[in-house]
N, C-alpha and C. Protein backbone atom coordinates (compact mmCIF):
# COMPACT_ATOMS: atom_id res chain seq x y z
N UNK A 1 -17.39 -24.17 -10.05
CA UNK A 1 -16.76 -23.32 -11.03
C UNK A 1 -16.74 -24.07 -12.36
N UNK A 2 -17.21 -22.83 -13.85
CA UNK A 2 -17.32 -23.61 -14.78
C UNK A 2 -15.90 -24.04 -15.75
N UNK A 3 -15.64 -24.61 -16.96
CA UNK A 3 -14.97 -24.56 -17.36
C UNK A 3 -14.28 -22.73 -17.89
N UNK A 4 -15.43 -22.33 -18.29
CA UNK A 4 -15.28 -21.15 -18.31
C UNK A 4 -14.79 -19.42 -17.85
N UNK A 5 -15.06 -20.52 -16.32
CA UNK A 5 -15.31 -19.13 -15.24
C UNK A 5 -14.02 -19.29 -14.48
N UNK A 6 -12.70 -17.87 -15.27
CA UNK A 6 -11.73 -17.57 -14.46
C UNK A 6 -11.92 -18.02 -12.75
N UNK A 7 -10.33 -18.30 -12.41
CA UNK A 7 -10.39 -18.66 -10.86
C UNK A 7 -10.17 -17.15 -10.38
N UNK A 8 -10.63 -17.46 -9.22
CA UNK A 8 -10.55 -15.56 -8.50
C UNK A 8 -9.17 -15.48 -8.46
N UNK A 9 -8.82 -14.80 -8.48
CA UNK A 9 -7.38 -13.96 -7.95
C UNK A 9 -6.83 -14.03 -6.69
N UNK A 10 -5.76 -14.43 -6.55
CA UNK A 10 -5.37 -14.40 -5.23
C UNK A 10 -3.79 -13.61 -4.73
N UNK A 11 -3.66 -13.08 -3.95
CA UNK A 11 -2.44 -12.74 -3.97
C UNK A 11 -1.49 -13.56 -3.43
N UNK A 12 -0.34 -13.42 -3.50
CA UNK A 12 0.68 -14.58 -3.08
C UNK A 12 0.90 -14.41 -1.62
N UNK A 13 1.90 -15.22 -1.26
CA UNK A 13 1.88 -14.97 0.19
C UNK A 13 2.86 -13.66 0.68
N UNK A 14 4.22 -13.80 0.31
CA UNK A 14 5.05 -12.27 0.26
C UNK A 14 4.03 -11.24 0.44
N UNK A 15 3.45 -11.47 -0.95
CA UNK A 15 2.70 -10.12 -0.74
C UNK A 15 1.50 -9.91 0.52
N UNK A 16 0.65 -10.77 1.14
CA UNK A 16 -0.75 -10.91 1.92
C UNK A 16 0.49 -10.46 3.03
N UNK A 17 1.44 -11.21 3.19
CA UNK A 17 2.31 -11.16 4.57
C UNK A 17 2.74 -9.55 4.58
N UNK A 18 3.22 -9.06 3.80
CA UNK A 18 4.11 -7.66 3.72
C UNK A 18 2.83 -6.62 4.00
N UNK A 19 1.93 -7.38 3.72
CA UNK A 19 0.75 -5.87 3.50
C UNK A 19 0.01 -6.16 4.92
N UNK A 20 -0.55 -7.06 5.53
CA UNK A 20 -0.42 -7.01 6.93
C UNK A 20 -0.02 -6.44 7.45
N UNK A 21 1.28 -6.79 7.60
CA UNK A 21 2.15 -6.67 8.66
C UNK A 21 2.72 -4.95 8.84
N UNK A 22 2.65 -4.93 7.16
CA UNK A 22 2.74 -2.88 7.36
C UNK A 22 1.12 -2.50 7.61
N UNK A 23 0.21 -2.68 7.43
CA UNK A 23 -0.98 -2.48 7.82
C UNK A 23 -1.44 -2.31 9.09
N UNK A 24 -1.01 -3.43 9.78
CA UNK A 24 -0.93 -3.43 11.41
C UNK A 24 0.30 -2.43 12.21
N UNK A 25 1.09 -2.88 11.76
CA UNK A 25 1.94 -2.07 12.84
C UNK A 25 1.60 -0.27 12.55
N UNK A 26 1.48 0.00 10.65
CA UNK A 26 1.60 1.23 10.78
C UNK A 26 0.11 2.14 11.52
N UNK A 27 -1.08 0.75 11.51
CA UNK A 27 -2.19 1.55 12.41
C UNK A 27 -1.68 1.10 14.03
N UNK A 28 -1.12 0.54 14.39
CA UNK A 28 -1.24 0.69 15.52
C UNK A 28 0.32 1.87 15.93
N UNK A 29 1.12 2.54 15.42
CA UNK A 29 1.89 3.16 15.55
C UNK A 29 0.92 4.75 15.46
N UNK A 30 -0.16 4.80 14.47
CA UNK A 30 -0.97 6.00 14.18
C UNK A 30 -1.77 5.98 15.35
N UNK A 31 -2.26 5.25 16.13
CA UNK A 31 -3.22 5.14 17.30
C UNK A 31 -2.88 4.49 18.46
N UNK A 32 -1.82 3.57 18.70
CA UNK A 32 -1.91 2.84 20.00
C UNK A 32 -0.40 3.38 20.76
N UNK A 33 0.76 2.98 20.12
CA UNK A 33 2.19 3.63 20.41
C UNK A 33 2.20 5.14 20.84
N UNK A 34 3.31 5.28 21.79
CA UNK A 34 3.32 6.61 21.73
C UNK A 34 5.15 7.19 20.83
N UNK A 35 4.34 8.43 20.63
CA UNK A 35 5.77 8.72 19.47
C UNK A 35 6.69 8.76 20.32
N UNK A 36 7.72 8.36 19.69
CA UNK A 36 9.06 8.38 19.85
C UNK A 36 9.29 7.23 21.24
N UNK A 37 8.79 6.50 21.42
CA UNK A 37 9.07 5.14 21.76
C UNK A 37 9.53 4.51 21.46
N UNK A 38 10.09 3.59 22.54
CA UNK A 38 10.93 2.51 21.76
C UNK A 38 10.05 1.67 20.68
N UNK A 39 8.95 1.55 21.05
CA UNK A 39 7.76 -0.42 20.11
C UNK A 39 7.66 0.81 19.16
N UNK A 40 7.45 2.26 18.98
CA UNK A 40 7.10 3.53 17.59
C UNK A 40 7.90 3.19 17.01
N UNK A 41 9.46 3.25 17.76
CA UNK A 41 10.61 2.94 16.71
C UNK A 41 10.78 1.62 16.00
N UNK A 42 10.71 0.68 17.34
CA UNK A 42 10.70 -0.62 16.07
C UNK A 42 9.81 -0.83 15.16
N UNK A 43 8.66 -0.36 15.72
CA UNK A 43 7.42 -0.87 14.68
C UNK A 43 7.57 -0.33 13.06
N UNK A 44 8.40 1.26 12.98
CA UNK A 44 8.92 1.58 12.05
C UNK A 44 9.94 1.14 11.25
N UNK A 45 11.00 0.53 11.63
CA UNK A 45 11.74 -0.50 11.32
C UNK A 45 11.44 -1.53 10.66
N UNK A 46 10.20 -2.24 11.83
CA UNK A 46 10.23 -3.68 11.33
C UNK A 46 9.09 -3.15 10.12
N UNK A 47 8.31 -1.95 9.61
CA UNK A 47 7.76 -1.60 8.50
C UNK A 47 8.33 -1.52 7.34
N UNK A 48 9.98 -0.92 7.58
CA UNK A 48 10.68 -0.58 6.86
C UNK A 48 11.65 -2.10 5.88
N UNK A 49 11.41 -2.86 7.02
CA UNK A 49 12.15 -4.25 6.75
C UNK A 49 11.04 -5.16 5.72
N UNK A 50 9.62 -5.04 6.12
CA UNK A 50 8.45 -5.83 5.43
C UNK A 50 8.62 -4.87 4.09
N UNK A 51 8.33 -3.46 3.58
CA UNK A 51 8.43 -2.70 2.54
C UNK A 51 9.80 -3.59 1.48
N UNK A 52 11.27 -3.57 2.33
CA UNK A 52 12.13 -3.83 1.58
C UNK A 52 11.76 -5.35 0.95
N UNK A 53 11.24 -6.22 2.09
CA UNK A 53 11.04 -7.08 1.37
C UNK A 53 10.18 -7.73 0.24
N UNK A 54 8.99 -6.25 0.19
CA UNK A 54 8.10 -6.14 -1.26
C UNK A 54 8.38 -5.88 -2.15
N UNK A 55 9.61 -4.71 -1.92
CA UNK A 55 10.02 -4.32 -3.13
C UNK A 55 11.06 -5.11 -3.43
N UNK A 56 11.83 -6.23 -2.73
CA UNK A 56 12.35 -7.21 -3.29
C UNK A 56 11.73 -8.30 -3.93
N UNK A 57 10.75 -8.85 -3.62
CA UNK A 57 9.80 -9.72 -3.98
C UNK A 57 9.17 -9.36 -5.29
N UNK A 58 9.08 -7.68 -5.51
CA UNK A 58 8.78 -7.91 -6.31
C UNK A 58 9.57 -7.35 -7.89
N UNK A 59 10.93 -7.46 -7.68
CA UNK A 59 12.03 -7.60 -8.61
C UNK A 59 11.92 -9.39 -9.29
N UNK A 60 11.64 -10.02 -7.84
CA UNK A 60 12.01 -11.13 -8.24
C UNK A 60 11.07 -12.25 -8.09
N UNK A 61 9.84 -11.85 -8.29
CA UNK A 61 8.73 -12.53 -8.75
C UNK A 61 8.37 -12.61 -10.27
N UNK A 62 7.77 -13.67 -10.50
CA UNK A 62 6.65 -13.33 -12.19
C UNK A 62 5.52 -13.42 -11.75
N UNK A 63 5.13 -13.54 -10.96
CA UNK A 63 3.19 -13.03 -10.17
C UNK A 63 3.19 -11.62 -10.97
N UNK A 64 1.71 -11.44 -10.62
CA UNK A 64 1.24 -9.82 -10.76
C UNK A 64 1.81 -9.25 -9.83
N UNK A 65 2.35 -9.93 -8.74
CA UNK A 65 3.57 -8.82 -7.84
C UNK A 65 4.40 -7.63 -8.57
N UNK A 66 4.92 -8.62 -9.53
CA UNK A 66 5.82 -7.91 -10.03
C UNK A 66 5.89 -6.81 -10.46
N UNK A 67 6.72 -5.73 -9.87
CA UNK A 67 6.88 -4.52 -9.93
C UNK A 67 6.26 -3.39 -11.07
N UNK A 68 7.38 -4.57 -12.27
CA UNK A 68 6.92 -3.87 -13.67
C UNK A 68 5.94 -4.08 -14.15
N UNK A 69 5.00 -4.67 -13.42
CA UNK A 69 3.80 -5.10 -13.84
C UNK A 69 2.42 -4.12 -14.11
N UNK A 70 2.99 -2.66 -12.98
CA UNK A 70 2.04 -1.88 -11.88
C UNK A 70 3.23 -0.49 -12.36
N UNK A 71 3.14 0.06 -13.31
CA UNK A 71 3.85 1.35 -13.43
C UNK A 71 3.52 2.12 -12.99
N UNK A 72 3.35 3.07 -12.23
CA UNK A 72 2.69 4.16 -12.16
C UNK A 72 2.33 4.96 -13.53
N UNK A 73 0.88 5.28 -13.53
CA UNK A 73 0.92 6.69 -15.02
C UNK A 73 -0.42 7.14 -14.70
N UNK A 74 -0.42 8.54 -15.01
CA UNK A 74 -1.47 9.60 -14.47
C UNK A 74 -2.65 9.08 -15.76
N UNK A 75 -1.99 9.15 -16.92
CA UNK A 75 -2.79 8.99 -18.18
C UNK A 75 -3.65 7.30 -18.18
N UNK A 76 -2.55 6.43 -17.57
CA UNK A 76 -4.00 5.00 -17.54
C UNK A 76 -4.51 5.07 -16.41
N UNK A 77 -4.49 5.22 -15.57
CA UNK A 77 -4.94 6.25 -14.20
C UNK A 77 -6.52 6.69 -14.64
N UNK A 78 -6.78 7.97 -15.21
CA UNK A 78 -7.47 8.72 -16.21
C UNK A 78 -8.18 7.58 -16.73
N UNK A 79 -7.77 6.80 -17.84
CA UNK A 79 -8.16 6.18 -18.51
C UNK A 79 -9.47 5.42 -17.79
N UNK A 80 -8.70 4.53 -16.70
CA UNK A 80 -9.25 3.35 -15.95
C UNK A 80 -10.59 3.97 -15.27
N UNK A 81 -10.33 5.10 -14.61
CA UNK A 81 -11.88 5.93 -14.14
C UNK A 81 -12.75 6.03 -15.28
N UNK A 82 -12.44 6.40 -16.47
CA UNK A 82 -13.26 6.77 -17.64
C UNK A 82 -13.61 6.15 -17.94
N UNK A 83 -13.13 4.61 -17.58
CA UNK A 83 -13.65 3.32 -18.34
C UNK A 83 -14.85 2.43 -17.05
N UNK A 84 -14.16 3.34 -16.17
CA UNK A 84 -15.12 2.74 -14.65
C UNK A 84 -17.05 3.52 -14.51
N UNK A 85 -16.51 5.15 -15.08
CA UNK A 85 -17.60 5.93 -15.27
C UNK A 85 -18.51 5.53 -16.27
N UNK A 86 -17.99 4.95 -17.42
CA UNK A 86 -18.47 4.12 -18.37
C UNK A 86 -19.23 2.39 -18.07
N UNK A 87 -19.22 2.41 -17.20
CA UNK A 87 -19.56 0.96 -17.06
C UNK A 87 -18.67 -0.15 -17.02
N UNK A 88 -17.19 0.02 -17.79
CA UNK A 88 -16.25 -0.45 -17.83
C UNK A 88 -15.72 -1.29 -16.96
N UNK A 89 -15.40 -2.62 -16.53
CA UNK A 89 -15.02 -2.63 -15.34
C UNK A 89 -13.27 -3.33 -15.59
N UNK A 90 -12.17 -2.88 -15.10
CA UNK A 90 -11.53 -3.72 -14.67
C UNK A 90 -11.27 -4.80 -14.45
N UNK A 91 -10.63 -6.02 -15.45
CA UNK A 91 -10.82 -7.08 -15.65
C UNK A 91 -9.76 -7.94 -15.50
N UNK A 92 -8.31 -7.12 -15.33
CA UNK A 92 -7.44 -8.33 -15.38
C UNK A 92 -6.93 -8.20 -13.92
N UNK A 93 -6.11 -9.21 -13.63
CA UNK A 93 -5.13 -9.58 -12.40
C UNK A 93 -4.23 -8.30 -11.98
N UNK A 94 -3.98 -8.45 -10.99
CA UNK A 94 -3.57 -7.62 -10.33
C UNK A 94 -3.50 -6.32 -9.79
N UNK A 95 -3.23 -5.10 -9.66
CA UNK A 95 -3.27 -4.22 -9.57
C UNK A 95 -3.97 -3.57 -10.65
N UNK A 96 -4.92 -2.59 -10.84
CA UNK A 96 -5.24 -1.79 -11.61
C UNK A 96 -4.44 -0.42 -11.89
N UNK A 97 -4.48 0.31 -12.65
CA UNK A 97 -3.55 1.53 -13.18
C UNK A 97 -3.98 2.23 -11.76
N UNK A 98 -4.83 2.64 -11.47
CA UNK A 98 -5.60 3.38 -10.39
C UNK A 98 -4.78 2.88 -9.02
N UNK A 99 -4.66 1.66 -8.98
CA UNK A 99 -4.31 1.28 -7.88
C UNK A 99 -3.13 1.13 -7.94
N UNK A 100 -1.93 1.42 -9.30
CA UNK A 100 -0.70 1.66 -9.20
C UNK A 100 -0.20 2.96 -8.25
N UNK A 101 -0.89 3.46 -9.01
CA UNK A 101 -0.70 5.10 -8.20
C UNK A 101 -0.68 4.97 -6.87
N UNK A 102 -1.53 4.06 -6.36
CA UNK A 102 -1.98 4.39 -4.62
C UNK A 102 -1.17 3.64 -4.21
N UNK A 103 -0.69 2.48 -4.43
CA UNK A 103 0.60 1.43 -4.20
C UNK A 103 1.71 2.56 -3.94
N UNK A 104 2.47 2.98 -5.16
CA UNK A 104 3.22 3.50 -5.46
C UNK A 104 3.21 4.65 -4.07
N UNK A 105 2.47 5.70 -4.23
CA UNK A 105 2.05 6.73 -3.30
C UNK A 105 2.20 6.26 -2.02
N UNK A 106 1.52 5.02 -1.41
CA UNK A 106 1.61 4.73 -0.35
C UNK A 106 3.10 4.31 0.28
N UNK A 107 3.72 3.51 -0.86
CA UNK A 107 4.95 3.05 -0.17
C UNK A 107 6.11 4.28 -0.30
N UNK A 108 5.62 5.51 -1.39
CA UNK A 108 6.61 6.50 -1.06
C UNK A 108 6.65 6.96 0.38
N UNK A 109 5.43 7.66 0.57
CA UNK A 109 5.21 8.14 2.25
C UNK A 109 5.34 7.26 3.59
N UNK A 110 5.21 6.06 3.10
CA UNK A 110 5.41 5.44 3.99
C UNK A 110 7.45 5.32 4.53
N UNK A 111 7.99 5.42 3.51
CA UNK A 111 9.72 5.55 3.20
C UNK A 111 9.66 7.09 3.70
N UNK A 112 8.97 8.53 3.29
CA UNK A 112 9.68 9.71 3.78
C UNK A 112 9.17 9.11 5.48
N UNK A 113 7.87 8.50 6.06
CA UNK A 113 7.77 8.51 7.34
C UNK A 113 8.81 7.91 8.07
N UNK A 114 9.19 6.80 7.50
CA UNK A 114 10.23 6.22 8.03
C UNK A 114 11.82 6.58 7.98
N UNK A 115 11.96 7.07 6.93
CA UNK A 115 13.48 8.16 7.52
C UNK A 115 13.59 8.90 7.88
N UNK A 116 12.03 9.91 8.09
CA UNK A 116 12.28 10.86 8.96
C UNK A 116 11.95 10.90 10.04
N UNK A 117 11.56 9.87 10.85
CA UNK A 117 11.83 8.88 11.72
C UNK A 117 12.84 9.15 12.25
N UNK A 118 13.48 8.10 11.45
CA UNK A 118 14.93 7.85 11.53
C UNK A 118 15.81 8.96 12.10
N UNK A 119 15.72 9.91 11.15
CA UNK A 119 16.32 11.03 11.21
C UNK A 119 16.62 11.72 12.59
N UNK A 120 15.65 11.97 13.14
CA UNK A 120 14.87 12.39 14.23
C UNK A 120 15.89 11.54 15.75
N UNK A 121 15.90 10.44 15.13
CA UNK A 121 16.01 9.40 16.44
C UNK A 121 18.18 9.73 16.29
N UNK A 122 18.33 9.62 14.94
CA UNK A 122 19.61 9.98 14.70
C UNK A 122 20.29 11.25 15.18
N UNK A 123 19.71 12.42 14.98
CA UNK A 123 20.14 13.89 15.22
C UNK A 123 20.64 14.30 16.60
N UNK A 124 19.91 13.72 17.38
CA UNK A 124 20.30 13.68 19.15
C UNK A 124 19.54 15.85 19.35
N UNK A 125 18.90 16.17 18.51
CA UNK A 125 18.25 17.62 18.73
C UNK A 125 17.19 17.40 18.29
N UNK A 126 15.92 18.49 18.93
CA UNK A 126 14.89 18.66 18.19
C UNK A 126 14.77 19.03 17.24
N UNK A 127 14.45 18.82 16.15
CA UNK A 127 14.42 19.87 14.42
C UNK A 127 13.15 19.35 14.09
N UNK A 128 12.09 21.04 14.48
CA UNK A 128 10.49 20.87 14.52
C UNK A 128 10.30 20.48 12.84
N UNK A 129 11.13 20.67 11.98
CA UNK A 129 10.48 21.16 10.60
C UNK A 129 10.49 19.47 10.40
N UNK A 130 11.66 18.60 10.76
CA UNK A 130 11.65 17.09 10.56
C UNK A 130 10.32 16.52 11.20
N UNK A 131 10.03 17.05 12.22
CA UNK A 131 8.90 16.47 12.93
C UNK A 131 7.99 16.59 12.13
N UNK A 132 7.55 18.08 11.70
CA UNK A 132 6.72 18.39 10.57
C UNK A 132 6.05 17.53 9.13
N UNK A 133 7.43 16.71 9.30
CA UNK A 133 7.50 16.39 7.80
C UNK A 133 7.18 14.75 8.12
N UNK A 134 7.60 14.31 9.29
CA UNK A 134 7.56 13.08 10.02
C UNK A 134 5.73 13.23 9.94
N UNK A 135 5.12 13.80 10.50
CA UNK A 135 4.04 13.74 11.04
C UNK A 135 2.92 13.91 9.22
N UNK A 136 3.37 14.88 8.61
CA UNK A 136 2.67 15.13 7.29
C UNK A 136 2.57 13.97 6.67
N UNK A 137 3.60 13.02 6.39
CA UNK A 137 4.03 12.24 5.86
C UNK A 137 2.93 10.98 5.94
N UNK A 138 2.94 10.77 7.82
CA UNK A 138 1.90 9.48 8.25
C UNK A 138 0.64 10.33 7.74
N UNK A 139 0.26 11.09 8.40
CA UNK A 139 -1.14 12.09 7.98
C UNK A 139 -1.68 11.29 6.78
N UNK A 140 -0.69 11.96 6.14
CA UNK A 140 -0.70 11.72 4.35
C UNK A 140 -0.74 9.88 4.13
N UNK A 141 -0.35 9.57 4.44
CA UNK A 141 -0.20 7.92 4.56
C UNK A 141 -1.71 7.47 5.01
N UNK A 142 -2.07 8.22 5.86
CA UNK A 142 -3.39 7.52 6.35
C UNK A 142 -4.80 7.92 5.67
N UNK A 143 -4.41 9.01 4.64
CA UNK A 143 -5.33 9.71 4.35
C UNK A 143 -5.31 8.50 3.07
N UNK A 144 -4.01 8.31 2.40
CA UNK A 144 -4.58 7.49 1.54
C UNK A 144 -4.88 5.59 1.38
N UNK A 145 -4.21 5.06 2.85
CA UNK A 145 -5.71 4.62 3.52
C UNK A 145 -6.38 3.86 3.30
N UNK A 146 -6.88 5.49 3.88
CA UNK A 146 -8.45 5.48 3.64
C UNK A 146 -9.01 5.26 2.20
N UNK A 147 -8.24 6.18 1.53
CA UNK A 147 -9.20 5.93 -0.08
C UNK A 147 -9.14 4.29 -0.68
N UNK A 148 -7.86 4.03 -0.20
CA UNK A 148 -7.37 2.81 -0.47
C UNK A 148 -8.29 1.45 0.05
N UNK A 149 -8.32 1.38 1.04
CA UNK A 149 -9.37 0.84 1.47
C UNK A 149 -10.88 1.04 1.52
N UNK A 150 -11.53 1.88 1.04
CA UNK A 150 -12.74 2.13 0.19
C UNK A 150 -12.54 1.63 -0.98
N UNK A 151 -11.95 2.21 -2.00
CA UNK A 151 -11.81 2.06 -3.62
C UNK A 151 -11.77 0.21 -3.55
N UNK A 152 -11.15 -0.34 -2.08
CA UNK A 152 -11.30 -1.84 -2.30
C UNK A 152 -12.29 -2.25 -1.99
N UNK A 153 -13.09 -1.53 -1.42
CA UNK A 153 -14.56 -2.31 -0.79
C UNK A 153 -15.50 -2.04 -1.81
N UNK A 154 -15.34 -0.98 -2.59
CA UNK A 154 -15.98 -0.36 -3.80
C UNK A 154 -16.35 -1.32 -5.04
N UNK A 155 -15.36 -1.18 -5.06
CA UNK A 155 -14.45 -2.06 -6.69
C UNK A 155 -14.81 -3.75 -6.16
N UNK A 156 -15.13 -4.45 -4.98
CA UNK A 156 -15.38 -5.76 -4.87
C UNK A 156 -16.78 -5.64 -4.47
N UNK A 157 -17.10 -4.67 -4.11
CA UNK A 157 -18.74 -4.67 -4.58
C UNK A 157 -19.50 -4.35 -5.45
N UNK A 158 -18.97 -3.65 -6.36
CA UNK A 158 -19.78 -3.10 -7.51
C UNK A 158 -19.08 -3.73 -8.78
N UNK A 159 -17.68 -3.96 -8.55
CA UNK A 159 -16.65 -4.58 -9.54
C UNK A 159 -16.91 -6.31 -10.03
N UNK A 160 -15.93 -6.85 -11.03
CA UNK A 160 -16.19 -7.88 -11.28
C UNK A 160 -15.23 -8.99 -10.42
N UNK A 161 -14.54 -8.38 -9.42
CA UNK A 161 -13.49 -9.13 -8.86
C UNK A 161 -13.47 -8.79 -7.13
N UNK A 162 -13.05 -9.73 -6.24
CA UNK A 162 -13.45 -9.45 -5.15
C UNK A 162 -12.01 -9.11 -4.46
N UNK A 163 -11.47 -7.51 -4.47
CA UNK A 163 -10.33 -7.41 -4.35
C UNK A 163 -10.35 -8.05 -2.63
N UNK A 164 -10.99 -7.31 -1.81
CA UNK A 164 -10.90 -7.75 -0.10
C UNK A 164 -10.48 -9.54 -0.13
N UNK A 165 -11.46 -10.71 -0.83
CA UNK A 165 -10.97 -11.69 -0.86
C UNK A 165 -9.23 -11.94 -1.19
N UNK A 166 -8.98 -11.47 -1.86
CA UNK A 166 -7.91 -11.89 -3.00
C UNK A 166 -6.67 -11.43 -2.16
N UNK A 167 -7.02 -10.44 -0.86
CA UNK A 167 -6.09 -10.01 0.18
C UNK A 167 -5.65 -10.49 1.00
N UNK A 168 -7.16 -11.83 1.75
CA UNK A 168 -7.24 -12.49 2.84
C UNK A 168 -7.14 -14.28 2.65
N UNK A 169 -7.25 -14.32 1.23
CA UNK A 169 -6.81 -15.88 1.35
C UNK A 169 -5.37 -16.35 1.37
């Protein structure tokens, strides 16, 4: 590496650990668990416990963790594709505008899956519409994923930064 040539990016550990660990449990809760099990329930829990501790981490980090770092907005969102369609590439640390959104998005649904969860396990009755919303929720969670994990294989192959590395060191 030259004097010149930025060091790759890496993410911290909080963060590599939190994103695992909801990574794993929430695919193996989508495919291996059966619902409403006991390891469904904890695994939701102990998801819910790794989340809190991102979004604590990242109150109280100064990494690119940091929360305020990654706003959500539809308009640099927009922008960042236009600049991607352009040849443009994405150049600084951390999260991209694009990938605020999907952050953001992901850990919402991942919170309605998990209280309505909750909910469910709380009520001591069936209430199909909670199930409904339980089940839409992961759906929806997995659907974005998927994009999520493309747009990273994408963006470190065609991009100037190797997001997949920057996940696993």
């Amino acid at each position: 590496m030259t004097a010149n040539t930025p060091r790759p990016f890496k993410w911290d550990r909080v963060v590599r650990f939190s994103h695992w660990l909801i990574a794993a449990l929430f695919f193996a809760n989508m495919s291996v668990t059966e619902e409403s099990s006991d390891i469904h329930r904890w695994f939701g829990y102990v998801i819910l416990g790794a989340l809190v501790l991102r979004l604590i981490w990242g109150m109280l980090t100064h990494s690119e963790a940091r929360l305020t770092r990654f706003i959500p907005s539809l308009s640099t969102a927009r922008a960042h594709f236009s600049n991607l369609i352009r040849g443009r590439d994405h150049t600084s640390s951390g999260h991209n505008p694009a990938a605020a959104l999907m952050i953001w998005g992901l850990w919402g649904l991942l919170l309605v899956t998990i209280l309505t969860g909750w909910t469910m396990t709380q009520s001591g009755e069936e209430l199909e519409w909670l199930e409904e919303v339980h089940e839409f929720a992961a759906n929806a969670t997995l659907v974005l994923v998927t994009i999520h994990v493309s747009a990273a294989i994408l963006m470190s192959r065609y991009g100037k930064r190797n997001y997949i590395k920057s996940m696993l060191r």
